[in-house]
Protein backbone atom coordinates (compact mmCIF):
# COMPACT_ATOMS: atom_id res chain seq x y z
CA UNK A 1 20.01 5.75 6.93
CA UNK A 2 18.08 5.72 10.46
CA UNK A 3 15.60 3.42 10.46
CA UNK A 4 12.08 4.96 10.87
CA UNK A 5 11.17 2.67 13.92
CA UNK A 6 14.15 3.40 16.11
CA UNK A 7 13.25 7.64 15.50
CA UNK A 8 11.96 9.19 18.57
CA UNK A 9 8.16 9.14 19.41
CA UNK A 10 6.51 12.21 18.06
CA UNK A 11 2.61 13.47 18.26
CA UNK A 12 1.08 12.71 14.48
CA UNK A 13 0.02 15.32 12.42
CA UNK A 14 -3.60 14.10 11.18
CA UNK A 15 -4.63 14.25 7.53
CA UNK A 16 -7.32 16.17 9.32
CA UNK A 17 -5.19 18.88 10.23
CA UNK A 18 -3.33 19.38 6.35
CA UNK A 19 -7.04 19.88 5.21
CA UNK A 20 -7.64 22.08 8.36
CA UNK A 21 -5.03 24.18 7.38
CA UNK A 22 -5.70 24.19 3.10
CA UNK A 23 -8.83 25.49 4.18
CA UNK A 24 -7.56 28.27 6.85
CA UNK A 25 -4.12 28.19 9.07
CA UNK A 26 -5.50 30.93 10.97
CA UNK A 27 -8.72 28.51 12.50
CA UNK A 28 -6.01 25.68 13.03
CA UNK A 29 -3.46 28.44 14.62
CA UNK A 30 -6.27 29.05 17.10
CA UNK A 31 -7.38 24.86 17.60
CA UNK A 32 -4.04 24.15 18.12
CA UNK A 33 -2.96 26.86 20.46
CA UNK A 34 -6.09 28.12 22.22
CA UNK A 35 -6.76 23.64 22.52
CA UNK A 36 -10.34 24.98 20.93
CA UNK A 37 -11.78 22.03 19.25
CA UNK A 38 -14.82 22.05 17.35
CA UNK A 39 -17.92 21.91 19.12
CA UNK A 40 -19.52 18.56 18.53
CA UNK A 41 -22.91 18.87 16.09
CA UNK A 42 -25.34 16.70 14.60
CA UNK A 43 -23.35 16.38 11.35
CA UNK A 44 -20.20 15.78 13.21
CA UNK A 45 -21.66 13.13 15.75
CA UNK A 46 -23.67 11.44 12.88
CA UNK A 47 -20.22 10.83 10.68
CA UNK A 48 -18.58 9.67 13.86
CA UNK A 49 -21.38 6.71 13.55
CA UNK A 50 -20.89 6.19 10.13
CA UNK A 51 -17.51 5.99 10.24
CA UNK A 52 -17.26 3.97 13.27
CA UNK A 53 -19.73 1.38 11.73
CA UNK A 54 -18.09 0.79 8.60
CA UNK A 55 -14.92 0.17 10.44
CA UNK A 56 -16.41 -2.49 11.78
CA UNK A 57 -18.09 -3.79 8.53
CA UNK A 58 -14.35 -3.89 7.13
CA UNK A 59 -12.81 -6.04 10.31
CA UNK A 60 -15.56 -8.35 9.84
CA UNK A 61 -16.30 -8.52 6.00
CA UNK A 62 -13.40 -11.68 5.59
CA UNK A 63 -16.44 -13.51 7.66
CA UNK A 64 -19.45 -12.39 5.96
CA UNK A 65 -17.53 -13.92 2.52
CA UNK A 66 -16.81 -17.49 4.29
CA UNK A 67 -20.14 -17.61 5.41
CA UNK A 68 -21.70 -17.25 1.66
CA UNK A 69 -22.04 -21.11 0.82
CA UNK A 70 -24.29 -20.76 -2.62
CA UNK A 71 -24.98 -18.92 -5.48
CA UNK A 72 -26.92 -15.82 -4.34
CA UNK A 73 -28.16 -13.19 -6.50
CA UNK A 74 -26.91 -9.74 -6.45
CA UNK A 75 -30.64 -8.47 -4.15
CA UNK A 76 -29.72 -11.58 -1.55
CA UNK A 77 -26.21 -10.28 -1.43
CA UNK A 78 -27.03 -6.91 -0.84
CA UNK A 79 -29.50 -8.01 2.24
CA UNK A 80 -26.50 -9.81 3.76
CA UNK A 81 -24.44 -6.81 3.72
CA UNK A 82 -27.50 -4.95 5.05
CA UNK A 83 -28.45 -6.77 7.51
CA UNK A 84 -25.01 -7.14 9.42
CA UNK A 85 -24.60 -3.39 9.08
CA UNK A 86 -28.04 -2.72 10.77
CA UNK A 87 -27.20 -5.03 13.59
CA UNK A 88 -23.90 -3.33 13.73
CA UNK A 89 -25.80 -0.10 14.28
CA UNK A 90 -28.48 -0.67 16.36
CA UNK A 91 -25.21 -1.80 19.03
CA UNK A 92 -23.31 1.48 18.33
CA UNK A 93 -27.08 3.47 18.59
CA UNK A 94 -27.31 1.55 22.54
CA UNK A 95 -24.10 2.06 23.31
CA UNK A 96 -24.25 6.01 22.80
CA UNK A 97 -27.95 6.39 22.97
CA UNK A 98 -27.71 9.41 25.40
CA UNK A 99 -25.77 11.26 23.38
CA UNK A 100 -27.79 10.57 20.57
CA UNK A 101 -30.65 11.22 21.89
CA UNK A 102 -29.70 14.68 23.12
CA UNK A 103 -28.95 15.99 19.38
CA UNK A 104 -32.56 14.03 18.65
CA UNK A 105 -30.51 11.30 16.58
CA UNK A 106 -33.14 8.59 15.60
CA UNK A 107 -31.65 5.05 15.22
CA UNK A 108 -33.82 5.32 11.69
CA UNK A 109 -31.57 8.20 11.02
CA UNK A 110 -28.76 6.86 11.02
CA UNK A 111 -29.35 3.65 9.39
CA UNK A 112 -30.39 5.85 6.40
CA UNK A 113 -27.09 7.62 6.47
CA UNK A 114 -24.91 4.89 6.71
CA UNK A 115 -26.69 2.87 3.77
CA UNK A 116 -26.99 6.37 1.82
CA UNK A 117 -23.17 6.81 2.26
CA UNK A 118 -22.38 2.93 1.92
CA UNK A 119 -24.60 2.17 -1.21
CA UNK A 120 -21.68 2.54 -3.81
CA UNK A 121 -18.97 0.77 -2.21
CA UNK A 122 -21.83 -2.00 -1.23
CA UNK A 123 -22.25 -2.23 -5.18
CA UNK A 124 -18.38 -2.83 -5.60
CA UNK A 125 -18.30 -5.38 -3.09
CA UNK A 126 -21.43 -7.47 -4.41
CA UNK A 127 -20.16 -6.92 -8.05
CA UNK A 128 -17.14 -8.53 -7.37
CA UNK A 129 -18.51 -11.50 -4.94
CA UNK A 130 -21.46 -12.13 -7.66
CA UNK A 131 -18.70 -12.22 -10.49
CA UNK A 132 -17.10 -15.58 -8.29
CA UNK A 133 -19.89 -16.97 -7.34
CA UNK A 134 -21.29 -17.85 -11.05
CA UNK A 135 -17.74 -19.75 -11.32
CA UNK A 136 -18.84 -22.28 -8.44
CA UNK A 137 -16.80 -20.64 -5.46
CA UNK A 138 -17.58 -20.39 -2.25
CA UNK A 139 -16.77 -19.89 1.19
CA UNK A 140 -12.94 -19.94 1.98
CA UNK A 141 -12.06 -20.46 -1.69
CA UNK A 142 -14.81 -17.53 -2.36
CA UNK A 143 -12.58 -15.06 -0.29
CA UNK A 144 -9.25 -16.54 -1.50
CA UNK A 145 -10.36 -16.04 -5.74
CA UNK A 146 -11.33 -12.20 -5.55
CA UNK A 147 -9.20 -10.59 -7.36
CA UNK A 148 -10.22 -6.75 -5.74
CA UNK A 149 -10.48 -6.53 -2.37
CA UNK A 150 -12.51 -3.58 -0.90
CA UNK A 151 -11.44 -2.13 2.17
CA UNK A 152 -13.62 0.98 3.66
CA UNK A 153 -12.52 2.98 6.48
CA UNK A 154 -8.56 2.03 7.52
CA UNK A 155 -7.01 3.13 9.90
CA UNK A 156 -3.33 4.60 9.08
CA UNK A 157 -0.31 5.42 10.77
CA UNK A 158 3.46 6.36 9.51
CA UNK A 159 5.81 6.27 12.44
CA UNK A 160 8.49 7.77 9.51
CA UNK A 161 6.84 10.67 8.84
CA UNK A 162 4.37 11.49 11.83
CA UNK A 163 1.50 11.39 10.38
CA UNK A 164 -2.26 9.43 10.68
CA UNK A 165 -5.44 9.15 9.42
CA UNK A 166 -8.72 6.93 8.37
CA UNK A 167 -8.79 6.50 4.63
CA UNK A 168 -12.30 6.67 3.26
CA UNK A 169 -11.56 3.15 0.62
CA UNK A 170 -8.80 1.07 -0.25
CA UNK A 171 -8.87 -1.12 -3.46
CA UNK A 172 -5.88 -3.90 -2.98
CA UNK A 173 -5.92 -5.64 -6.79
CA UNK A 174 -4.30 -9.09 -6.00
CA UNK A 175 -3.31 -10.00 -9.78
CA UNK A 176 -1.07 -6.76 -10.56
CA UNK A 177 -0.14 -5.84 -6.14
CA UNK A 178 -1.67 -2.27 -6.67
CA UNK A 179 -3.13 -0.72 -3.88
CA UNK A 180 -5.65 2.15 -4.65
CA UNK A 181 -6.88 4.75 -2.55
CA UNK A 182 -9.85 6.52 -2.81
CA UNK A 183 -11.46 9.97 -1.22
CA UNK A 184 -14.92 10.21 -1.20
CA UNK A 185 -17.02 13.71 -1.44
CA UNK A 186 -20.54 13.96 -0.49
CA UNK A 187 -20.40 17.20 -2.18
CA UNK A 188 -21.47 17.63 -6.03
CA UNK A 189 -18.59 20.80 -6.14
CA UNK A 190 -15.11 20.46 -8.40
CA UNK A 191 -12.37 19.11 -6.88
CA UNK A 192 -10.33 20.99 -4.83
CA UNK A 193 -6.34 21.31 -4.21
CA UNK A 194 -7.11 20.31 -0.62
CA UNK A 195 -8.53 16.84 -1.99
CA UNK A 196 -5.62 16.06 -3.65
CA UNK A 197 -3.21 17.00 -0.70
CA UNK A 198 -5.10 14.21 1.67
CA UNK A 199 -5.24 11.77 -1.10
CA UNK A 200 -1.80 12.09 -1.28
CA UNK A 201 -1.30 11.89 2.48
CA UNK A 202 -2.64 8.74 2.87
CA UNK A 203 -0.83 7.15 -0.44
CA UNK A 204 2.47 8.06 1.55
CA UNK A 205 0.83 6.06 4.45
CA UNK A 206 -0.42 3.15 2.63
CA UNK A 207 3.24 3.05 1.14
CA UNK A 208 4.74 2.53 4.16
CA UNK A 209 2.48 0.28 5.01
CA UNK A 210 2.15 -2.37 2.78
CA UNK A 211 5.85 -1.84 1.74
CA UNK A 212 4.56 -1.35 -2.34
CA UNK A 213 4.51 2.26 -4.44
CA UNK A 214 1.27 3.66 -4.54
CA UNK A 215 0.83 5.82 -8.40
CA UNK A 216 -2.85 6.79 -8.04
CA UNK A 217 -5.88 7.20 -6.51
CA UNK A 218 -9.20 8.44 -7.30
CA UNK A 219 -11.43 11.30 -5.54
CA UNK A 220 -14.74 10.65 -5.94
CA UNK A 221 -17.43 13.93 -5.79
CA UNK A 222 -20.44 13.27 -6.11
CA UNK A 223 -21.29 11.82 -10.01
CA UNK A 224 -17.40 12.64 -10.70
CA UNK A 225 -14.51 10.43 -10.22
CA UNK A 226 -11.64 11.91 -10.61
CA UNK A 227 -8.14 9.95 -11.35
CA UNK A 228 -5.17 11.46 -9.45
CA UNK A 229 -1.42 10.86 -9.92
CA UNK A 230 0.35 10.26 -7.11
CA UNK A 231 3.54 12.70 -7.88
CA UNK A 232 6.86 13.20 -6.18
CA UNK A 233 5.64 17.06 -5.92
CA UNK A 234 2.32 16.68 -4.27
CA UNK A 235 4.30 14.20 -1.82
CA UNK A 236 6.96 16.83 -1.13
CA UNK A 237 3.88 19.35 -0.52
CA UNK A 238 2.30 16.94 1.63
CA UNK A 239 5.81 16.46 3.99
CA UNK A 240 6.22 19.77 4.07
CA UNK A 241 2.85 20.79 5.54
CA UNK A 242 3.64 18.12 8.22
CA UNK A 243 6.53 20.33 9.14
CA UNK A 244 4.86 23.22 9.05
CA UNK A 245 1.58 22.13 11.51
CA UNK A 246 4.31 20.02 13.90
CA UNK A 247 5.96 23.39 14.13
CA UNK A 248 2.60 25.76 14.59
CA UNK A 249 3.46 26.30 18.10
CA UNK A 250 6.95 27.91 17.45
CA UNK A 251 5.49 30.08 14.62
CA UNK A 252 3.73 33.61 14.62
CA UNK A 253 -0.36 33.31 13.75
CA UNK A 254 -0.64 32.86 9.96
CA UNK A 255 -2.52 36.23 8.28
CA UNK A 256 -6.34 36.36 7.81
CA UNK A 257 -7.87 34.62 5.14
CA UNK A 258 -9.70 37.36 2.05
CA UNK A 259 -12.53 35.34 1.68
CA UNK A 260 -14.73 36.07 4.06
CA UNK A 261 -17.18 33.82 3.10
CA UNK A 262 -15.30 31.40 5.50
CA UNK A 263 -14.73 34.07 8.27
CA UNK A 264 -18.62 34.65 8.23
CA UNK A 265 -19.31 31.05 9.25
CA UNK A 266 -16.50 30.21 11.04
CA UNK A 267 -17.20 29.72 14.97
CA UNK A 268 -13.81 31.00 16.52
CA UNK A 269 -14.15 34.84 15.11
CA UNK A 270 -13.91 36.73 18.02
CA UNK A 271 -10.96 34.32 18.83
CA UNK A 272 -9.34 35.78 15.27
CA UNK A 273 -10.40 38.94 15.99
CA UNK A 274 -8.18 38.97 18.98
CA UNK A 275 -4.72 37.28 17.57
């Protein structure tokens, strides 16, 4: 069998893209073809921040434990976490302030996104510190005794499949070696098919990753949290996806969607109109 690292470089498909394309070929046809990205909007530049930030939360948060050195209660915790993440902000808000400033992006504004966002994973982080503490540990043997280790935007790459992405959370349980991923929807909707396929996408990452099976994950939407099984059939349907996109170019425009509800607001119509 070829090992993976010796195949020959190859462009990733992004989870991005099997989403893209559950939710219309035909737009990612044209992104991919036409090289039409999206335009860049408030929404869009506001995640960017959010995401970028708790990035940078994660690299760091092995610190931030060391450093706590008593018995703080769950309020003090919190205002640790808090404070590091508004300090990380108000760096990434100066280093793009122009850009901010020119979709009228307050530094206020975004500091209330990224706690909004960050509040329940904030919870499962102070939970589990809090649950140490009252047991007398601290610092470097605070880190070492959790037993669930949170990990919030990773980064992901398989160089065996061709395929990359930025997992939303990660739960690593020390005492059984289970890795968990999780998908989180601001949205209060079901869940959909298309939720499942990138859950699954970055369990086949996180497998090759940290070399161990990954059997589930959770989507969370909303008040709903949704347990998913990581099959051998949604993996198949996620592989073969990354065959069809890495192929797009080769390939005759996929048909129009029927539901026009997406067509209505979708910005590359006249673009469709023309294929």
């Amino acid at each position: 069998m070829q090992n993976p690292i010796n195949k020959p470089s190859r462009k990733p498909v992004s989870v991005t893209e099997l989403t893209a394309w559950e939710y219309c070929p035909r737009k990612l046809f044209i992104q991919k073809i036409l090289k039409l990205p999206s335009k860049l909007n408030r929404a869009m530049l506001l995640g960017k921040i959010k995401h970028q930030t708790i990035e940078l939360l994660s690299n760091n948060e092995e610190k931030i434990i060391k450093n706590i050195d008593k018995d703080y209660d769950k309020l003090d915790l919190v205002l640790i976490y808090e404070k590091f993440i508004r300090d990380l902000v108000e760096k990434i808000f100066q280093d793009n302030r122009r850009i901010l400033e020119g979709f009228n992006i307050t530094l206020e504004e975004i500091n209330k996104k990224v706690m909004s966002d960050f509040s329940h994973d904030l919870k499962l982080r102070v939970s589990s510190i809090k649950d140490k503490l009252k047991f007398g540990f601290f610092k470097d043997k605070l880190w070492d005794s959790l037993d669930s280790l949170f990990i919030s935007e990773l980064r992901l790459e398989s160089q065996e499949h061709g395929l990359k992405g930025r997992v939303d959370r990660i739960e690593i349980v020390k005492s059984t070696n289970e890795i968990i991923p999780y998908e989180l929807k601001t949205r209060e909707e079901r869940i959909f098919h298309s939720d499942e396929i990138q859950l699954t996408a970055y369990s086949i990452m996180l497998e090759e990753h940290y070399r161990t099976k990954v059997a589930r994950g959770f989507i969370e939407s909303g008040t709903n949290k949704q347990e998913i099984k990581i099959t051998e059939e949604l993996k198949k349907e996620v592989l073969d996806l990354i065959e069809k996109i890495r192929n797009i170019e080769n390939s005759p425009p996929p048909a129009m969607l029927s539901n026009f509800n997406k067509c209505r607001s979708c910005e590359f119509q006249e673009e469709c109109m023309k294929l």
